[in-house]
Protein backbone atom coordinates (compact mmCIF):
# COMPACT_ATOMS: atom_id res chain seq x y z
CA UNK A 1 0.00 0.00 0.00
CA UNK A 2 3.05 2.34 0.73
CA UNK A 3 4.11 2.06 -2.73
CA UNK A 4 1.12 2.51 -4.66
CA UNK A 5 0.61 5.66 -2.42
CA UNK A 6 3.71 6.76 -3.01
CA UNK A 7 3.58 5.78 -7.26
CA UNK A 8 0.27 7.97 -6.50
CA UNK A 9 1.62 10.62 -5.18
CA UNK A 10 4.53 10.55 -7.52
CA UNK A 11 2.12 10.90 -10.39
CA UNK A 12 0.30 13.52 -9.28
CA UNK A 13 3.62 15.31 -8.42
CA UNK A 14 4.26 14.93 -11.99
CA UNK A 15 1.00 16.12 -13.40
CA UNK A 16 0.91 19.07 -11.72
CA UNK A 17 4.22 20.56 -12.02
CA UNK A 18 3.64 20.23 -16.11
CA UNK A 19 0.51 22.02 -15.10
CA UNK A 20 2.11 24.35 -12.65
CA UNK A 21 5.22 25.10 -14.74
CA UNK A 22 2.65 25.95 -18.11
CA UNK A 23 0.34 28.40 -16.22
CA UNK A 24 2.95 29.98 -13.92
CA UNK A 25 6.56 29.46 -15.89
CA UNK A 26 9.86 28.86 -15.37
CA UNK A 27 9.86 31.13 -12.45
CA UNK A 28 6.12 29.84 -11.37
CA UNK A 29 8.09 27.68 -8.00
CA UNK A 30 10.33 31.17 -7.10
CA UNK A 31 7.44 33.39 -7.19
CA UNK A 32 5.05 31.33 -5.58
CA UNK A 33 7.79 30.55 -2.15
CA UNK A 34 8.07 34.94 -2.78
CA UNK A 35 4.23 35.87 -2.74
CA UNK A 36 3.11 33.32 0.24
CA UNK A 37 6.23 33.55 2.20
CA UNK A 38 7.15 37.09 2.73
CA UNK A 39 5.94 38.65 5.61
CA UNK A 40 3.57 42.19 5.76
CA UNK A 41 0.06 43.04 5.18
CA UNK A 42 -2.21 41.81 2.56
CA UNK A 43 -4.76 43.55 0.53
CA UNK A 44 -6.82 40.91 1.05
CA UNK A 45 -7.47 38.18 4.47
CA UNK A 46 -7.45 34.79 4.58
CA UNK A 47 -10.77 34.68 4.94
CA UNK A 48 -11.77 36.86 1.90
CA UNK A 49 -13.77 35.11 -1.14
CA UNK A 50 -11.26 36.57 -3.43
CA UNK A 51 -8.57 34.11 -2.30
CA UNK A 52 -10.85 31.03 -2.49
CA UNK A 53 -11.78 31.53 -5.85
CA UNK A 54 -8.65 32.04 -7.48
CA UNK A 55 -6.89 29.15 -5.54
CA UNK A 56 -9.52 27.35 -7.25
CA UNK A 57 -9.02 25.41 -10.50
CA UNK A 58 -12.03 26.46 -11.40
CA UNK A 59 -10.12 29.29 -12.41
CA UNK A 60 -9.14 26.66 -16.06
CA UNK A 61 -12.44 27.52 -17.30
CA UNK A 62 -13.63 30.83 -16.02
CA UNK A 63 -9.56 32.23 -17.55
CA UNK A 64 -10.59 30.91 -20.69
CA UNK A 65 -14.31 32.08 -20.85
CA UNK A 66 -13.08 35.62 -19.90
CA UNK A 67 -11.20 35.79 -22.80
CA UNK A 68 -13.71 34.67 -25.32
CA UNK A 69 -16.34 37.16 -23.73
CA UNK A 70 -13.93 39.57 -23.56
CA UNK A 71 -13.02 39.54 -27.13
CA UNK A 72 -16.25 41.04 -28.04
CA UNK A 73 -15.63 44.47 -27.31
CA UNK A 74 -13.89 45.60 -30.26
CA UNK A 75 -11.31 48.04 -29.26
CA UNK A 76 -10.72 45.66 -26.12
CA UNK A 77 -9.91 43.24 -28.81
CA UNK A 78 -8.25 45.33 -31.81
CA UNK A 79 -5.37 46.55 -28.25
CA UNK A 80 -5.05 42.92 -27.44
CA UNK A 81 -4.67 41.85 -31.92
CA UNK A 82 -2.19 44.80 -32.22
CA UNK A 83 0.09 44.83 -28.76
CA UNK A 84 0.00 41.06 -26.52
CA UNK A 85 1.60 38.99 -28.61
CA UNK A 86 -0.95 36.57 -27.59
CA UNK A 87 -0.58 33.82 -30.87
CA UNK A 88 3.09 34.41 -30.97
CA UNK A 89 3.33 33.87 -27.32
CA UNK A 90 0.08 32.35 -25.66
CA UNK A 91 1.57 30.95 -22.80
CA UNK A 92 4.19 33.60 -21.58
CA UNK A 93 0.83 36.26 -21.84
CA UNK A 94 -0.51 33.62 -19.54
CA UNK A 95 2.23 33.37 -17.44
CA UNK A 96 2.21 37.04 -17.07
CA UNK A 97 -1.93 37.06 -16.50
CA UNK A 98 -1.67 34.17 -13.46
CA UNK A 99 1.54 35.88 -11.82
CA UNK A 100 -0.43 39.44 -11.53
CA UNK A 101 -3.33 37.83 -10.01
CA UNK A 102 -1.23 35.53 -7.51
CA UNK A 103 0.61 38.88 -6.39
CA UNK A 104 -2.58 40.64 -6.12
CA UNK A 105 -4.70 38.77 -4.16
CA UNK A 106 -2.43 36.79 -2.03
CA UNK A 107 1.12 39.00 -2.02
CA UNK A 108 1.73 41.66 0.14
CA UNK A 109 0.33 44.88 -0.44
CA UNK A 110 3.03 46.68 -1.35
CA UNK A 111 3.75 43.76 -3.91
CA UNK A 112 0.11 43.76 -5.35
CA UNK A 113 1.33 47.88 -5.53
CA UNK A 114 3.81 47.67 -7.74
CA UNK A 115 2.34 44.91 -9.58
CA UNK A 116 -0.79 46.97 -10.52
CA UNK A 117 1.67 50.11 -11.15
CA UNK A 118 3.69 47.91 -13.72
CA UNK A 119 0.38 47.19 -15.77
CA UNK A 120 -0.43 50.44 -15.45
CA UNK A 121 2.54 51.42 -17.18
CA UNK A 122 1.97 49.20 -19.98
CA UNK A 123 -1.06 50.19 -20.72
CA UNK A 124 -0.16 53.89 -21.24
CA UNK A 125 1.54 52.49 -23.99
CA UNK A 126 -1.21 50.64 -25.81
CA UNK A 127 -2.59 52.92 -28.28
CA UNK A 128 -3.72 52.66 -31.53
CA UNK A 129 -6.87 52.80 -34.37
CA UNK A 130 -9.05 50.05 -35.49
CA UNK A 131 -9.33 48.79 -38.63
CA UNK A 132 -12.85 50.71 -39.03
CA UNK A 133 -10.59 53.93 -37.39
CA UNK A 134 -11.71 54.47 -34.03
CA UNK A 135 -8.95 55.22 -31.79
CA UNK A 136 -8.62 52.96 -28.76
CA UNK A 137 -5.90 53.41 -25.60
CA UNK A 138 -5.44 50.82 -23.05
CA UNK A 139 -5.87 53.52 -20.11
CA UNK A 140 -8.99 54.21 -21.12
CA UNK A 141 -10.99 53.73 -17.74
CA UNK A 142 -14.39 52.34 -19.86
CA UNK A 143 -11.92 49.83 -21.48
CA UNK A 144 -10.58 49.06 -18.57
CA UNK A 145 -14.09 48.42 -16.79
CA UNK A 146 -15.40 45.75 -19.82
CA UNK A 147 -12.21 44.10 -19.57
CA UNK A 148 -12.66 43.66 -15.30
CA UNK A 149 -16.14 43.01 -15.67
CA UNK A 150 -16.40 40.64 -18.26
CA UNK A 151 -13.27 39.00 -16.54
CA UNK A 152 -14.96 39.23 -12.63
CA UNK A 153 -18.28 37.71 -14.06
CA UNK A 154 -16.25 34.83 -15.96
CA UNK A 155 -14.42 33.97 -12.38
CA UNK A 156 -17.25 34.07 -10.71
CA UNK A 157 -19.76 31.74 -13.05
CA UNK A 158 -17.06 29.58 -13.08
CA UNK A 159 -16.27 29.65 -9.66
CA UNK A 160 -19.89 28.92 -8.91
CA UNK A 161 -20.25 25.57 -11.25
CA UNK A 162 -17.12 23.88 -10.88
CA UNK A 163 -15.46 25.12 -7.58
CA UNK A 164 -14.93 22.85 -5.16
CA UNK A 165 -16.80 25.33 -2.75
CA UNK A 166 -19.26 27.93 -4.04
CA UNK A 167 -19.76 30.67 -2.80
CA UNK A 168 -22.99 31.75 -0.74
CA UNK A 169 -24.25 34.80 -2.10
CA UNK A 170 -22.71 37.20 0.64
CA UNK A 171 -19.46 35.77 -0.47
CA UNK A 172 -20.33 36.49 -3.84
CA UNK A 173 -21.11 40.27 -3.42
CA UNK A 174 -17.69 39.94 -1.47
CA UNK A 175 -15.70 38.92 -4.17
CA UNK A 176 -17.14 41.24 -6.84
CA UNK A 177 -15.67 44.08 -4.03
CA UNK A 178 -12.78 42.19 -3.61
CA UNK A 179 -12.03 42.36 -7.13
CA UNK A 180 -12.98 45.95 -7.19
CA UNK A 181 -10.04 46.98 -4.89
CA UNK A 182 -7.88 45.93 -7.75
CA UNK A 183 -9.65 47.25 -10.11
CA UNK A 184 -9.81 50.86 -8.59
CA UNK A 185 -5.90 50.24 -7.97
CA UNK A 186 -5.63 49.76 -11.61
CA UNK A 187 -7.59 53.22 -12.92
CA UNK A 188 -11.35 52.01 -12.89
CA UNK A 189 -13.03 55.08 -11.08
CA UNK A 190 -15.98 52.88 -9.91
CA UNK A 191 -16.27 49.54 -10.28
CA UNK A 192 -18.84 47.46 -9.03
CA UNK A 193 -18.68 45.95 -5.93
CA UNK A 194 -22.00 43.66 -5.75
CA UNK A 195 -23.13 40.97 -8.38
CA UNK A 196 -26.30 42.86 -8.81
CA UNK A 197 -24.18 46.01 -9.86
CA UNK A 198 -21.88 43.80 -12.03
CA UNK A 199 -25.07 42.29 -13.66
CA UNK A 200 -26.07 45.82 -14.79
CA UNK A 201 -22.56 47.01 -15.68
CA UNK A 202 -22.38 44.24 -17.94
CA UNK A 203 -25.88 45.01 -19.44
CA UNK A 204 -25.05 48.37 -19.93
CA UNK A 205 -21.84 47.58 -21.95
CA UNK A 206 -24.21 45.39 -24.39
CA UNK A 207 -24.54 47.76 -27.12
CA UNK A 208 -20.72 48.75 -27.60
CA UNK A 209 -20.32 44.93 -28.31
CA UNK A 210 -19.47 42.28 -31.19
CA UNK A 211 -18.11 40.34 -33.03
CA UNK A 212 -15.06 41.19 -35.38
CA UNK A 213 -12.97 39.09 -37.52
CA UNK A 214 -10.33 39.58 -35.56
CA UNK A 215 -12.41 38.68 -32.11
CA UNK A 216 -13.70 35.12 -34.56
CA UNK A 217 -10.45 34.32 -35.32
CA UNK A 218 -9.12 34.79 -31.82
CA UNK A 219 -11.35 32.12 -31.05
CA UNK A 220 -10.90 29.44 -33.22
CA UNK A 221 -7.33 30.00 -32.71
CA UNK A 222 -7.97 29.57 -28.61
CA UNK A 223 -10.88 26.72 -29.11
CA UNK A 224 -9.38 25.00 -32.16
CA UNK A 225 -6.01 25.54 -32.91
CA UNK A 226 -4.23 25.64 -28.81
CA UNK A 227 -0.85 25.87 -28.14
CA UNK A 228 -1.06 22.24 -25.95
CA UNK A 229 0.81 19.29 -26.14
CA UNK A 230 -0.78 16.50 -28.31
CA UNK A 231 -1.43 14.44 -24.76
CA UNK A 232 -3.17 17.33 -23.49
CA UNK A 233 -5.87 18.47 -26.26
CA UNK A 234 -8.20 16.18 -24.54
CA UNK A 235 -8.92 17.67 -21.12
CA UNK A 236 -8.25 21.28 -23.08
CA UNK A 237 -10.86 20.46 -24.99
CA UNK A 238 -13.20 19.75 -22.46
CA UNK A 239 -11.79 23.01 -20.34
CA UNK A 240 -13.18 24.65 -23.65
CA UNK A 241 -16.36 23.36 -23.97
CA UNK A 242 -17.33 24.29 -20.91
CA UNK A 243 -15.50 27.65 -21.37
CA UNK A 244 -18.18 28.01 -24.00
CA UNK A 245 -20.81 26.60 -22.33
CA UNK A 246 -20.35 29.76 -18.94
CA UNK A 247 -20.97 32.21 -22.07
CA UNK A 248 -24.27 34.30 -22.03
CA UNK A 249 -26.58 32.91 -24.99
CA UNK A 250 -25.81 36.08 -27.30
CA UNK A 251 -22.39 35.86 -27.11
CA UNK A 252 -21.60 32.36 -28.36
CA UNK A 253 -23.90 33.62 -30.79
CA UNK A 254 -21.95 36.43 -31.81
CA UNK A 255 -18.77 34.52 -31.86
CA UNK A 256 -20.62 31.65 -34.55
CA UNK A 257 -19.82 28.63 -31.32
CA UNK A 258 -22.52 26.28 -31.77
CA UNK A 259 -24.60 25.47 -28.39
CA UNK A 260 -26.55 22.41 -27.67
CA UNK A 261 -28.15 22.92 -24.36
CA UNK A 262 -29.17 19.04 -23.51
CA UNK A 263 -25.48 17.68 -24.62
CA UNK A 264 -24.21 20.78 -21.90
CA UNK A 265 -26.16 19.13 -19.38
CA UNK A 266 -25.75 15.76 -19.47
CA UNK A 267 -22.05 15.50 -20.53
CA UNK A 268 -20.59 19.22 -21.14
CA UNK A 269 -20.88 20.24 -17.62
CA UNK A 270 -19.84 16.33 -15.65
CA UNK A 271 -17.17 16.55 -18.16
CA UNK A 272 -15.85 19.39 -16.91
CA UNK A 273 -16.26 18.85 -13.49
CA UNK A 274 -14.51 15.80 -14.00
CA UNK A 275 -11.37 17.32 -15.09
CA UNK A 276 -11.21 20.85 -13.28
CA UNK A 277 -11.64 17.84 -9.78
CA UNK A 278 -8.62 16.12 -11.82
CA UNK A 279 -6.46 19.49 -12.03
CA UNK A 280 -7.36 20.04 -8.80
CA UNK A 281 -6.59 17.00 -8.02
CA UNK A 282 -2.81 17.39 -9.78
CA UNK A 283 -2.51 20.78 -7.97
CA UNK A 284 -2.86 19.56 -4.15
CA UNK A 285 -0.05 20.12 -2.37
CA UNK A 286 1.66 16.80 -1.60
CA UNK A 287 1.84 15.58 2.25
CA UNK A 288 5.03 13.62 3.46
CA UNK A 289 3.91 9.65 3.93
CA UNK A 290 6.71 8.80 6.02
């Protein structure tokens, strides 16, 4: 029995360093010893929501969903086309996405400070004009705002299907504030900081949105075409599936991803419970047997 728990736990070691080291990078072990380990104040408690859902891997699915839903603004999407470097470099943009939110909600606050004044700073330099010539900038506080939003409500839907714990619905007010002391840190003048307020934020962003070519072709490249090992299309496919399936009706829509609401029910969603409880699985720290 010692040895198959120790094959097991060998395995899973495995697993989730090659998950570990593709969402966090080379530096992923470094940082991680950094942001829990040095001593001062955090922005945010122990006992905040904010911490629960983003140590969740719940977080897969909602990362991805954010990005398709996000895509649909158009300047959102023509800064991101013209200035990540997203196809050429998918995973280091990840890397870079995962890092700011460890720092942020679990560093200390005067590493979540300079984290949030770094992105900042890049985003004064993201300007530009769409291909239909309206002029977008990165700073742009109503930018700024659909991006959080669109990214808070992804979290959070996700969060609330496939976390290991959902949240009551105190908690969930909770973490939309939570998430609105970063994004106030980060030049959004006023946030939401309830889901009832996010609900209506994102309503009220509905006209500004749809889909461009260059929003459709972001998402076959991220649904079809990933930058995954051949061994690991599988479970990304089913992380995208459901990635679709968190997506408001008129959104997949927009984006042409076909939705089949009885297939989503009875194997979409079990599907991708099955493997967000396997990544979570992968993730779990590993306790000494001897």
């Amino acid at each position: 029995m010692g040895l198959l728990t120790e094959g097991g736990s060998a395995l899973r070691g495995r697993i989730g360093h090659a998950i570990f080291s593709r969402v966090a990078g080379p530096d992923g072990p470094d940082n991680r010893a950094r942001i829990h380990g040095t001593p001062g104040p955090r922005w945010f408690g122990p006992e905040r929501p904010v911490r629960r859902v983003h140590g969740d891997a719940s977080m897969f699915i909602g990362g991805l969903s954010a990005l398709l839903l996000q895509s649909l603004h158009p300047l959102a999407m023509a800064a991101v086309a013209g200035h990540s470097g997203f196809r050429g470099d998918p995973w280091g943009r990840l890397q870079r996405t995962s890092t700011f939110l460890a720092v942020t909600t679990y560093g200390t606050a005067d590493a979540a400070q300079r984290a949030v004044d770094r992105v900042r700073a890049v985003h004064e330099t993201v300007r530009g004009t769409t291909a239909d010539g309206e002029e977008y900038r990165a700073a742009d506080p109503h930018l700024l705002c659909w991006v959080h939003v669109a990214e808070v409500d992804s979290f959070l839907r996700a969060h609330q299907r496939y976390g290991a714990h959902p949240l009551d619905e105190e908690d969930c007010d909770g973490y939309v504030a939570d998430m609105a002391r970063i994004a106030t840190a980060l030049g959004i003048p006023d946030p939401p900081v309830d889901r009832a307020g996010l609900e209506e934020r994102l309503a009220a962003y509905r006209p500004e949105l749809r889909a461009t070519p260059e929003a459709r072709s972001t998402t076959r490249f991220l649904l079809l075409n990933p930058p995954v090992p051949l061994l690991a299309r599988l479970p990304y496919g089913v992380l995208a599936a459901n990635a679709v399936s968190l997506l408001p009706g008129w959104a997949s829509r927009a984006l042409w991803l076909p939705r089949v609401p009885p297939a989503e029910s009875v194997c979409v969603r079990p599907l991708g419970s099955a493997v967000t409880a396997g990544i979570r699985w992968a993730l779990a720290p590993t306790r000494d047997t001897h």
